[in-house]
PDB file of N, CA and C in Angstrom:
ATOM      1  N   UNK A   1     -14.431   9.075 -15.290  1.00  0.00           N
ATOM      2  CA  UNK A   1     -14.448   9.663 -13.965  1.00  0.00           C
ATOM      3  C   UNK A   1     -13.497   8.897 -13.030  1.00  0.00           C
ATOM      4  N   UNK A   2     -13.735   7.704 -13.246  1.00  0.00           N
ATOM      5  CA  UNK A   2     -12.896   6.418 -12.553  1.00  0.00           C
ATOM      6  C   UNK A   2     -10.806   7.355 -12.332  1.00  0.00           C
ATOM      7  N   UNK A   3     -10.844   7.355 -13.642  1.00  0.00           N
ATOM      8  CA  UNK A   3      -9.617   7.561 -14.189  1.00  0.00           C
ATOM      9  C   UNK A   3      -8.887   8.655 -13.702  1.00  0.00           C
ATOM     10  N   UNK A   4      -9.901  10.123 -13.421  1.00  0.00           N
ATOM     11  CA  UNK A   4      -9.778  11.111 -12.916  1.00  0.00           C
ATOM     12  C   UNK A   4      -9.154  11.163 -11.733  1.00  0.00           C
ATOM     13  N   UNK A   5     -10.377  10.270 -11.358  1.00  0.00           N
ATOM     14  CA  UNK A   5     -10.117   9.878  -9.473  1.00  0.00           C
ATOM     15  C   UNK A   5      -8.976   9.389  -9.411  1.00  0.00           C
ATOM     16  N   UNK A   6      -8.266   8.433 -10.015  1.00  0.00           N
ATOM     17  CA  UNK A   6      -6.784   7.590  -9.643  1.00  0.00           C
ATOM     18  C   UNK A   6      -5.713   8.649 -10.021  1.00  0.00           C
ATOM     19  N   UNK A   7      -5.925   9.410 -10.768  1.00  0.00           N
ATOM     20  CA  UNK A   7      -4.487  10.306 -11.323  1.00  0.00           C
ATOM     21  C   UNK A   7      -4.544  11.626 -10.132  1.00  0.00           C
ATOM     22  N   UNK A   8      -5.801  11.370  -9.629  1.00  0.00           N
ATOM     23  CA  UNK A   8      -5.715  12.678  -8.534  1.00  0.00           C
ATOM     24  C   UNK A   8      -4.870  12.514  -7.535  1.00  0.00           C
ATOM     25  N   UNK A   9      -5.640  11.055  -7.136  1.00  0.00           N
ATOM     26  CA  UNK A   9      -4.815  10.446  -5.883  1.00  0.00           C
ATOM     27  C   UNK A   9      -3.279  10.103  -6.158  1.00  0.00           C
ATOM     28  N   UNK A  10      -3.259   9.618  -7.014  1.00  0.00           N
ATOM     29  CA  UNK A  10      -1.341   9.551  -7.238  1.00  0.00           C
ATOM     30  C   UNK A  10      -0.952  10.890  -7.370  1.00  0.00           C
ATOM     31  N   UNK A  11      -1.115  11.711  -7.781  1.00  0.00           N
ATOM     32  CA  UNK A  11      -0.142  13.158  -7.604  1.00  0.00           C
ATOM     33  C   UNK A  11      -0.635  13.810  -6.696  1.00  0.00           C
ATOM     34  N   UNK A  12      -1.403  13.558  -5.823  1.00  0.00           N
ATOM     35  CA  UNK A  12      -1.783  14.427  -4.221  1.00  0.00           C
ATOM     36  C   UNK A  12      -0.939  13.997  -3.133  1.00  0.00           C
ATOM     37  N   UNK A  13      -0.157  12.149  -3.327  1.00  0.00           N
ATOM     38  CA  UNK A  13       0.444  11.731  -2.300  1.00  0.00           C
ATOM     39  C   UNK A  13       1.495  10.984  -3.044  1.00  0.00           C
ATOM     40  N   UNK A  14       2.812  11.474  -2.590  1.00  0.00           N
ATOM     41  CA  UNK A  14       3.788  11.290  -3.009  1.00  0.00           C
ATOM     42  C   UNK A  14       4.470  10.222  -2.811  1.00  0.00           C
ATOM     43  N   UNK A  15       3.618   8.975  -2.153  1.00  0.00           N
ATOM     44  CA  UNK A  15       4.287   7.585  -2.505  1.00  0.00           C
ATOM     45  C   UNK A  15       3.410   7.156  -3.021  1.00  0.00           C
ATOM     46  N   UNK A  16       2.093   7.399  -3.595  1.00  0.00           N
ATOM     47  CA  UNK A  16       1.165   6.206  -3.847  1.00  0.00           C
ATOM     48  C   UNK A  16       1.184   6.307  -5.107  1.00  0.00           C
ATOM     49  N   UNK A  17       1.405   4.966  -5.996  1.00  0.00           N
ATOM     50  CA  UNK A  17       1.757   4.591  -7.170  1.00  0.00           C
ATOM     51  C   UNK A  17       0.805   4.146  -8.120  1.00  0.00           C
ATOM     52  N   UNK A  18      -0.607   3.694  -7.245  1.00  0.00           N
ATOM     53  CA  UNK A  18      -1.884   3.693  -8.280  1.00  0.00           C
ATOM     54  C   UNK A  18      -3.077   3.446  -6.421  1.00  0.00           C
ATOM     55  N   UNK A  19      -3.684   3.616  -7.078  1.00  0.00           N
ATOM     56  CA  UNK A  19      -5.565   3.950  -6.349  1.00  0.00           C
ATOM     57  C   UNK A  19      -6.521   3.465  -7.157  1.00  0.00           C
ATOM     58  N   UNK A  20      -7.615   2.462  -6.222  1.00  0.00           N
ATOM     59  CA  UNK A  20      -8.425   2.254  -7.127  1.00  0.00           C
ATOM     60  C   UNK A  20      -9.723   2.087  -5.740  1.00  0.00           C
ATOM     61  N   UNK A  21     -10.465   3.159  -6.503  1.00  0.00           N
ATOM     62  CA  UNK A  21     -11.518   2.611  -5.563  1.00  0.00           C
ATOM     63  C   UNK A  21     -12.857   1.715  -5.824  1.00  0.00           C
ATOM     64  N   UNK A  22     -13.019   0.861  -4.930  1.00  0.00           N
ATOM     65  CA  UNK A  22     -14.150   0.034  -5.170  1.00  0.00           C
ATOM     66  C   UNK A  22     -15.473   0.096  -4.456  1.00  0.00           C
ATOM     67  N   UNK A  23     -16.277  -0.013  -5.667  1.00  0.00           N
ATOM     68  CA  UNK A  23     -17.663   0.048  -5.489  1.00  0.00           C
ATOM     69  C   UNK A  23     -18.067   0.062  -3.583  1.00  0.00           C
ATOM     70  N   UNK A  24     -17.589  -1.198  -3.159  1.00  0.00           N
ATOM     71  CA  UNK A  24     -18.445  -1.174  -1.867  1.00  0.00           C
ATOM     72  C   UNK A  24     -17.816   0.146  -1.141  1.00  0.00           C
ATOM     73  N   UNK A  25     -17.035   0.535  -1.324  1.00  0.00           N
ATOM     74  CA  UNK A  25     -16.618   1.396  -0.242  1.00  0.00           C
ATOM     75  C   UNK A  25     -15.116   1.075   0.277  1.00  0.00           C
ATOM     76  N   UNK A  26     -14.668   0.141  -0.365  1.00  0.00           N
ATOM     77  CA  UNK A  26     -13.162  -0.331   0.012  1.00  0.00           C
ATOM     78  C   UNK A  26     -12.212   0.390  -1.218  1.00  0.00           C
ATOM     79  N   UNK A  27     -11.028   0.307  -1.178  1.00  0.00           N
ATOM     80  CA  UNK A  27      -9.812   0.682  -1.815  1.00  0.00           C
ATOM     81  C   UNK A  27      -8.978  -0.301  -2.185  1.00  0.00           C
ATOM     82  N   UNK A  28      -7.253   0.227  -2.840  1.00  0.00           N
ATOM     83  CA  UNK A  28      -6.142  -0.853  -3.295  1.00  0.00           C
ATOM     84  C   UNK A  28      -5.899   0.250  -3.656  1.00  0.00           C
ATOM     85  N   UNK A  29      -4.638   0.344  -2.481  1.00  0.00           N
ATOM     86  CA  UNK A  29      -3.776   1.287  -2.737  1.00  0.00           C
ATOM     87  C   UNK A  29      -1.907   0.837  -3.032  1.00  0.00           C
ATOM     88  N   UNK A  30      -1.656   1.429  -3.666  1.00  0.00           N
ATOM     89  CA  UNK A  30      -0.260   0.745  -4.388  1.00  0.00           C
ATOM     90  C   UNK A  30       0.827   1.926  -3.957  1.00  0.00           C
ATOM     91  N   UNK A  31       1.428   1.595  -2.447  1.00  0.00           N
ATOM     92  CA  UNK A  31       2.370   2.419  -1.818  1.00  0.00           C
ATOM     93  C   UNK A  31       3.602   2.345  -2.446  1.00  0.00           C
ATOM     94  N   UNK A  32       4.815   2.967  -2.651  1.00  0.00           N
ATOM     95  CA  UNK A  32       6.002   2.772  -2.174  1.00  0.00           C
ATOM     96  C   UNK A  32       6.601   3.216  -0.903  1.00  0.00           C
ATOM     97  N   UNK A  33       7.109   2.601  -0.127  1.00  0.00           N
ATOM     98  CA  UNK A  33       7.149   2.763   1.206  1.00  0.00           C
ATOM     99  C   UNK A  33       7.770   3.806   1.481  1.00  0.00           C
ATOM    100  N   UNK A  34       7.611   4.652   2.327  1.00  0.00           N
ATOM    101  CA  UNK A  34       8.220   5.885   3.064  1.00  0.00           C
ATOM    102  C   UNK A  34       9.521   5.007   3.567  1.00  0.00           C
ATOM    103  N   UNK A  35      10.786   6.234   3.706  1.00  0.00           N
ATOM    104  CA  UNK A  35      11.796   5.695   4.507  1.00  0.00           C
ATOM    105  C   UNK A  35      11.587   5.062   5.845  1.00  0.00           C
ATOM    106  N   UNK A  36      10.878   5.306   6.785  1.00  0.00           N
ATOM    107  CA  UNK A  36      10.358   4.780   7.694  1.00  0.00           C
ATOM    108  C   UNK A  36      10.034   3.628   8.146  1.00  0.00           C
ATOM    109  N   UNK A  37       9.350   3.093   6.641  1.00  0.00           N
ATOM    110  CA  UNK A  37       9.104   1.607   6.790  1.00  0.00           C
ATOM    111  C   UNK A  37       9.861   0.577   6.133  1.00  0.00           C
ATOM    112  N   UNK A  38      11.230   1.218   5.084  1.00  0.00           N
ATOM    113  CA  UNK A  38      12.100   0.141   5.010  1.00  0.00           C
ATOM    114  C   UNK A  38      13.062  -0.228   5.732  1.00  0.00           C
ATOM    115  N   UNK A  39      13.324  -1.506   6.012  1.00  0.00           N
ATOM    116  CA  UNK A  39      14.253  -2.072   6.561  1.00  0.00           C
ATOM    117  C   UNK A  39      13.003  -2.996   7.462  1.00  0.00           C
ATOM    118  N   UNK A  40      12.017  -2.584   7.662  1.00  0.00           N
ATOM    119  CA  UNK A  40      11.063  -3.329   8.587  1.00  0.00           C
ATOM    120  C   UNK A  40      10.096  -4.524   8.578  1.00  0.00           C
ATOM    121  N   UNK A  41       9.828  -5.419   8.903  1.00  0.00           N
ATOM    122  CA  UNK A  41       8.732  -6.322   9.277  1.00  0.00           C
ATOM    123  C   UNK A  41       7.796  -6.049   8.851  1.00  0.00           C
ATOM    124  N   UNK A  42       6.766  -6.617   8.160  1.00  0.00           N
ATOM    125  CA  UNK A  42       5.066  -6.455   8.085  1.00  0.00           C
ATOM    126  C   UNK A  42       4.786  -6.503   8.918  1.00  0.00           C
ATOM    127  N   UNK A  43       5.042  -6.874   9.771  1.00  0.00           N
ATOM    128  CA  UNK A  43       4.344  -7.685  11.395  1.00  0.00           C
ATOM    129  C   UNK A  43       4.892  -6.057  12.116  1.00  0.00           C
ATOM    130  N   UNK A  44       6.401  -6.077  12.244  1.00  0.00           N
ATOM    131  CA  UNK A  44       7.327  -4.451  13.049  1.00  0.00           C
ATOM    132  C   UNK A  44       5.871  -3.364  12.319  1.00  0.00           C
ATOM    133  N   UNK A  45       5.934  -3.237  11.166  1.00  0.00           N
ATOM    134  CA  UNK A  45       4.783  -1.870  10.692  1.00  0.00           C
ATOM    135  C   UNK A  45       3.151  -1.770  11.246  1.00  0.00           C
ATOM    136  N   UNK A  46       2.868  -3.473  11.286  1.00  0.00           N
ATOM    137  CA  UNK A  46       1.596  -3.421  11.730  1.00  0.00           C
ATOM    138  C   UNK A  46       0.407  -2.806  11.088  1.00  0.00           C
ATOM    139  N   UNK A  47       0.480  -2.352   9.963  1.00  0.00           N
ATOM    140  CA  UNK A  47      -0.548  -1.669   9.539  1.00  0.00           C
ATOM    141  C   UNK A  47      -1.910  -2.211   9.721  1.00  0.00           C
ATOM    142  N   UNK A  48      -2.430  -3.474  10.080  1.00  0.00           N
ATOM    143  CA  UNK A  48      -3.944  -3.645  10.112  1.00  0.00           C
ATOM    144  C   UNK A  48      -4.097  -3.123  11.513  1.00  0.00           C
ATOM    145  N   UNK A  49      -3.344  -2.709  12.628  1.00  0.00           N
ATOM    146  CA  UNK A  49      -3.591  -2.436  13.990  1.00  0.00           C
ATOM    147  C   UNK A  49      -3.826  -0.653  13.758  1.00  0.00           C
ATOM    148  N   UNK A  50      -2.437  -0.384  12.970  1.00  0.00           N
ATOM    149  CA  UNK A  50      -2.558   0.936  13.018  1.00  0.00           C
ATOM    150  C   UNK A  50      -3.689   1.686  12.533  1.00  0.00           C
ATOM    151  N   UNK A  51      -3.773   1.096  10.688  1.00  0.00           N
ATOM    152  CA  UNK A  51      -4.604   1.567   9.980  1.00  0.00           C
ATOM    153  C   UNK A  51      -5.804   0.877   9.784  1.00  0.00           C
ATOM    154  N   UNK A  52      -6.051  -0.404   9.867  1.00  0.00           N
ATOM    155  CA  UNK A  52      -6.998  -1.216   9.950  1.00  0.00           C
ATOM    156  C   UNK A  52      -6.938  -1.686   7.990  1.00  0.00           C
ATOM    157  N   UNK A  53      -5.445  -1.673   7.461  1.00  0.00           N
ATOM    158  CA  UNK A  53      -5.771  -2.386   6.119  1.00  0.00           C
ATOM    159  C   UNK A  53      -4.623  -3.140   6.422  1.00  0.00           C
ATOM    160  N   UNK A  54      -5.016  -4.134   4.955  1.00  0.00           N
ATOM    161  CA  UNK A  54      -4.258  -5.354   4.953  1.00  0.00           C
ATOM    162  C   UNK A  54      -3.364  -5.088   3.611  1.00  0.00           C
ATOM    163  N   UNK A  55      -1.648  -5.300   4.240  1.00  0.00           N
ATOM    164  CA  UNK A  55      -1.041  -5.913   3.131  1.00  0.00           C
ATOM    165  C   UNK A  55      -1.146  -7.056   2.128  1.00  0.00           C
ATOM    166  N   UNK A  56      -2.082  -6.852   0.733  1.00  0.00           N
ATOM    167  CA  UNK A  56      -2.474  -8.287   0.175  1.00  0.00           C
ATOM    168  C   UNK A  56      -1.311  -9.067  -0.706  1.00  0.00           C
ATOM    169  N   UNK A  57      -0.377  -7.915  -0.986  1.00  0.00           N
ATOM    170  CA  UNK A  57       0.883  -8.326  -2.152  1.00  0.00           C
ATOM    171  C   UNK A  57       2.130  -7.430  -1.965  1.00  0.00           C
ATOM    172  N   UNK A  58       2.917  -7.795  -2.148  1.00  0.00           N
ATOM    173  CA  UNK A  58       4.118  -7.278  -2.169  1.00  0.00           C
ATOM    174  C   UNK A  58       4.901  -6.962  -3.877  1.00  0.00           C
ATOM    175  N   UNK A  59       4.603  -6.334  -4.487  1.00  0.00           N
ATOM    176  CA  UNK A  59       5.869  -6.211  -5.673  1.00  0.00           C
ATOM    177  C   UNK A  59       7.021  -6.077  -6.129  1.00  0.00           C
ATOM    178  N   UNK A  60       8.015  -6.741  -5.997  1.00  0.00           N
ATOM    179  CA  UNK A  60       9.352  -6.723  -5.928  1.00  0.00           C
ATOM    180  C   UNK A  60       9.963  -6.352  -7.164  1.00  0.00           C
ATOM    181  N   UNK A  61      10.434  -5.202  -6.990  1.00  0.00           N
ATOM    182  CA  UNK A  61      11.076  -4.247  -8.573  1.00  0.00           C
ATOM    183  C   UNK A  61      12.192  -5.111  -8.993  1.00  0.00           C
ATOM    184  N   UNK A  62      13.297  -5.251  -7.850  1.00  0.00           N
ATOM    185  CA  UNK A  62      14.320  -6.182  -8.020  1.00  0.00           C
ATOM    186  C   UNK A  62      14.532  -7.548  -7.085  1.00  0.00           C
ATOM    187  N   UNK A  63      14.685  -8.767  -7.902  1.00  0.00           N
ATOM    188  CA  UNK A  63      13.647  -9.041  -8.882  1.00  0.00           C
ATOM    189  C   UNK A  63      12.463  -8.329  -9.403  1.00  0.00           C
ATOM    190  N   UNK A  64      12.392  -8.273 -10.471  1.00  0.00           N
ATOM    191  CA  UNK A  64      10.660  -8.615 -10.722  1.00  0.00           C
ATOM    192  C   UNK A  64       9.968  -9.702 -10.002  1.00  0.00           C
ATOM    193  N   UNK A  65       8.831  -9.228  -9.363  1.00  0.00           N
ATOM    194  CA  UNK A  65       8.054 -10.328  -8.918  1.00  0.00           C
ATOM    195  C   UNK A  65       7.184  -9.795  -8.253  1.00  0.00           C
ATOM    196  N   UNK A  66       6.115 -10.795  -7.884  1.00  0.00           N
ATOM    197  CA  UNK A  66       4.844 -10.292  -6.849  1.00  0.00           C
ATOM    198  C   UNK A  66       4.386 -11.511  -5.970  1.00  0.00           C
ATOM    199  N   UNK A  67       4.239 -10.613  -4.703  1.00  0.00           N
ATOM    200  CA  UNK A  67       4.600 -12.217  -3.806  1.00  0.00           C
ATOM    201  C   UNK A  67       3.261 -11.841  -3.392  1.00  0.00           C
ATOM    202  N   UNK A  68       2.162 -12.862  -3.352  1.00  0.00           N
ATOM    203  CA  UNK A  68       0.618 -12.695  -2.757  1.00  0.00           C
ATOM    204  C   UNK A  68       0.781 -12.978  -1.332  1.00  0.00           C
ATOM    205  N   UNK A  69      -0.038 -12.546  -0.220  1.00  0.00           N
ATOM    206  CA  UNK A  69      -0.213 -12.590   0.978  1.00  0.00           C
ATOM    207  C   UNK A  69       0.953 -13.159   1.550  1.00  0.00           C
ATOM    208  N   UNK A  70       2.365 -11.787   1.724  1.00  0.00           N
ATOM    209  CA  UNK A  70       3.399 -11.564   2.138  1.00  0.00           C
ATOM    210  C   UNK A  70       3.070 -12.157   3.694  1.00  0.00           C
ATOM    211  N   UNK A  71       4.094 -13.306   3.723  1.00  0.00           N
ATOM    212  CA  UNK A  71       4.225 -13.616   5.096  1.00  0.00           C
ATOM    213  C   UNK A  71       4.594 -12.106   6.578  1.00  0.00           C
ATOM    214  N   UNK A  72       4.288 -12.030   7.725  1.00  0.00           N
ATOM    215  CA  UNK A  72       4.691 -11.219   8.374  1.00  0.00           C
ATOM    216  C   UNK A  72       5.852 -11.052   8.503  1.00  0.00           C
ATOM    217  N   UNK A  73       7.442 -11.790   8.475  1.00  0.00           N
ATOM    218  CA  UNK A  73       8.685 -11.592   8.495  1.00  0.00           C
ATOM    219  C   UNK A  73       8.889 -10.864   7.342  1.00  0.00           C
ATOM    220  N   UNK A  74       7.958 -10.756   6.332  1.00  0.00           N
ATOM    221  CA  UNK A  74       8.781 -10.018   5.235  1.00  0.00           C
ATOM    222  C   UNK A  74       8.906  -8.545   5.374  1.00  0.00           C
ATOM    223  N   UNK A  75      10.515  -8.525   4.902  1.00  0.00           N
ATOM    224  CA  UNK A  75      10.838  -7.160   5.151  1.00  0.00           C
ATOM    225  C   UNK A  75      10.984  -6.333   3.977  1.00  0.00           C
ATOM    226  N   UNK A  76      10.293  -5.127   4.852  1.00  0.00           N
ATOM    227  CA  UNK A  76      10.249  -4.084   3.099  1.00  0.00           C
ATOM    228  C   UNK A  76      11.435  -3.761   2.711  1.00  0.00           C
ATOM    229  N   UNK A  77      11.856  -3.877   1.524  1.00  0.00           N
ATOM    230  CA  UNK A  77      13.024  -3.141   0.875  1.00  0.00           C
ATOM    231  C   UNK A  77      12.525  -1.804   0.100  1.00  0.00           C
ATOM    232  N   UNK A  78      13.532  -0.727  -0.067  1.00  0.00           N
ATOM    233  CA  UNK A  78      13.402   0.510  -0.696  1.00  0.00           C
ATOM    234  C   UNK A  78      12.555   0.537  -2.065  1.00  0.00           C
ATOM    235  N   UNK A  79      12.833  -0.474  -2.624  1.00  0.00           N
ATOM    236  CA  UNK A  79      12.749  -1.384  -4.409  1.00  0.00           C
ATOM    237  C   UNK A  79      11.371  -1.625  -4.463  1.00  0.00           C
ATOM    238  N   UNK A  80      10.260  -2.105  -2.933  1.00  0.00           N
ATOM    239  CA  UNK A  80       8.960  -2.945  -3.109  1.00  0.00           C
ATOM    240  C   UNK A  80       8.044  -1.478  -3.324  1.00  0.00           C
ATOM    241  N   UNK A  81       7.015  -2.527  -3.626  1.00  0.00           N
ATOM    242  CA  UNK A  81       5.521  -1.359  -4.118  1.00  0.00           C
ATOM    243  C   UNK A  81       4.633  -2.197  -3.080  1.00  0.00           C
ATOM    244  N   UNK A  82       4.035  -1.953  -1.736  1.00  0.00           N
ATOM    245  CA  UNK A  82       3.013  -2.484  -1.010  1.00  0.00           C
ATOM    246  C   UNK A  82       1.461  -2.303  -1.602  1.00  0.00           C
ATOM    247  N   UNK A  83       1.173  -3.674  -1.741  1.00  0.00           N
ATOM    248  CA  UNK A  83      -0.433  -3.234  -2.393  1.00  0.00           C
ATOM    249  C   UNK A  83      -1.097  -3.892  -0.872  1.00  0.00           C
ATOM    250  N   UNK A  84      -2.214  -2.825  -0.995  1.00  0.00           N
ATOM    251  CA  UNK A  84      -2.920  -2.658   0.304  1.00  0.00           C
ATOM    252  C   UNK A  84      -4.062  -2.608   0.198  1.00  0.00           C
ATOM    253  N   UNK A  85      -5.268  -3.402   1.151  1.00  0.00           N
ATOM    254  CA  UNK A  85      -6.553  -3.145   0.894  1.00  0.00           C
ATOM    255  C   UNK A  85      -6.683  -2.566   2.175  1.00  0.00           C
ATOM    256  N   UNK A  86      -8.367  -1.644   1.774  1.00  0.00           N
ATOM    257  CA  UNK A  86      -8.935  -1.976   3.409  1.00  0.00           C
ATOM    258  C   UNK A  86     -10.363  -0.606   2.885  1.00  0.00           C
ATOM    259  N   UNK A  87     -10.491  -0.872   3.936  1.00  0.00           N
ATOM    260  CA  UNK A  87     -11.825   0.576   3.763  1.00  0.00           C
ATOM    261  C   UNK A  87     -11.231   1.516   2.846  1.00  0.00           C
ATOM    262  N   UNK A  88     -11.686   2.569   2.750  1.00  0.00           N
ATOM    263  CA  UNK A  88     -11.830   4.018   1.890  1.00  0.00           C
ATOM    264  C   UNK A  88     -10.790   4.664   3.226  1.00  0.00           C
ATOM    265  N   UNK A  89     -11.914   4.864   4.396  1.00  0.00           N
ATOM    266  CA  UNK A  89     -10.953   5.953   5.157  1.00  0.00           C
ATOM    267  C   UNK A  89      -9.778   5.614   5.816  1.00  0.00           C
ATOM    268  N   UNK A  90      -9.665   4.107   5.833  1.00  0.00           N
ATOM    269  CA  UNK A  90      -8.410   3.508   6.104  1.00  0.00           C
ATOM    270  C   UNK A  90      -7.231   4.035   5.463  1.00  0.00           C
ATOM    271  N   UNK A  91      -7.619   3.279   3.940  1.00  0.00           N
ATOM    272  CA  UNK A  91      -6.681   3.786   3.130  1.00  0.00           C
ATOM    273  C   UNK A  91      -6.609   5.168   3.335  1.00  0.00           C
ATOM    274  N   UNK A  92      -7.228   6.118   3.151  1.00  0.00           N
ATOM    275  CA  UNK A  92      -6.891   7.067   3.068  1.00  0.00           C
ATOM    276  C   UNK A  92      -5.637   7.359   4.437  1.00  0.00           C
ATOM    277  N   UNK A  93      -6.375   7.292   5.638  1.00  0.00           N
ATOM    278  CA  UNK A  93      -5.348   7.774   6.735  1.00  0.00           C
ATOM    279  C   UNK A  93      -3.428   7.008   6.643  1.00  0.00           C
ATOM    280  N   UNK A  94      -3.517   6.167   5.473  1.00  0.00           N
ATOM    281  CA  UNK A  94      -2.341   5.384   5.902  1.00  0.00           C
ATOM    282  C   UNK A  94      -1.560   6.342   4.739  1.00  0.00           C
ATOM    283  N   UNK A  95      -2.540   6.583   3.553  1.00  0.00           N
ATOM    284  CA  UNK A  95      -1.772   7.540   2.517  1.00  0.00           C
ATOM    285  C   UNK A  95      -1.022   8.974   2.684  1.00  0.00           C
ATOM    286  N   UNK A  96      -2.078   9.576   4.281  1.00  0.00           N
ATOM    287  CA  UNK A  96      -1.425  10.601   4.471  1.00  0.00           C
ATOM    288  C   UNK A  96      -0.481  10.559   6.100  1.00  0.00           C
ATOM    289  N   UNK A  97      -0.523   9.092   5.655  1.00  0.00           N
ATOM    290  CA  UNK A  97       0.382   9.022   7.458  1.00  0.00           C
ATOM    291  C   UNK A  97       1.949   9.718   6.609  1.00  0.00           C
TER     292      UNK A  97
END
């Protein structure tokens, strides 16, 4: 059922690259960023103000790499995958921002 749920959510929203929802009621959602938000700041996007989740990792395609609790100067490139926590309806509203 788990499984169902994640393949739904990746082909319903056309940047999100995996979904996982957790038991309490929270999420980890695995964005690739809309044009919008590359070139920008963690801090410039703001997402815990907007959406109320937290950027926990950054994945860097080029390089390979994964940077844990991305300082706020870091800027998204086209290449990153944003992994994101936060509530259920959080996530959700940031998936269909």
């Amino acid at each position: 059922k788990e499984m169902a749920h994640r393949v739904a959510e990746r082909v319903s929203s056309r940047n999100v690259m995996d979904y996982l929802s957790l038991a309490s009621g929270f999420g980890v959602l695995e964005l690739a960023p809309p044009r919008e938000m590359v070139g920008k700041t963690l801090a410039e996007l703001d997402l815990t103000r907007r959406f109320g989740v937290q950027v926990v990792a950054v994945k860097e395609l080029i390089p390979e790499q994964v940077h844990i609790t991305p300082p706020p100067d870091r800027v998204v490139k086209d290449s990153d995958i944003l992994v994101v926590y936060g509530p259920e309806g959080a996530v959700r509203r940031l998936k269909e921002a």
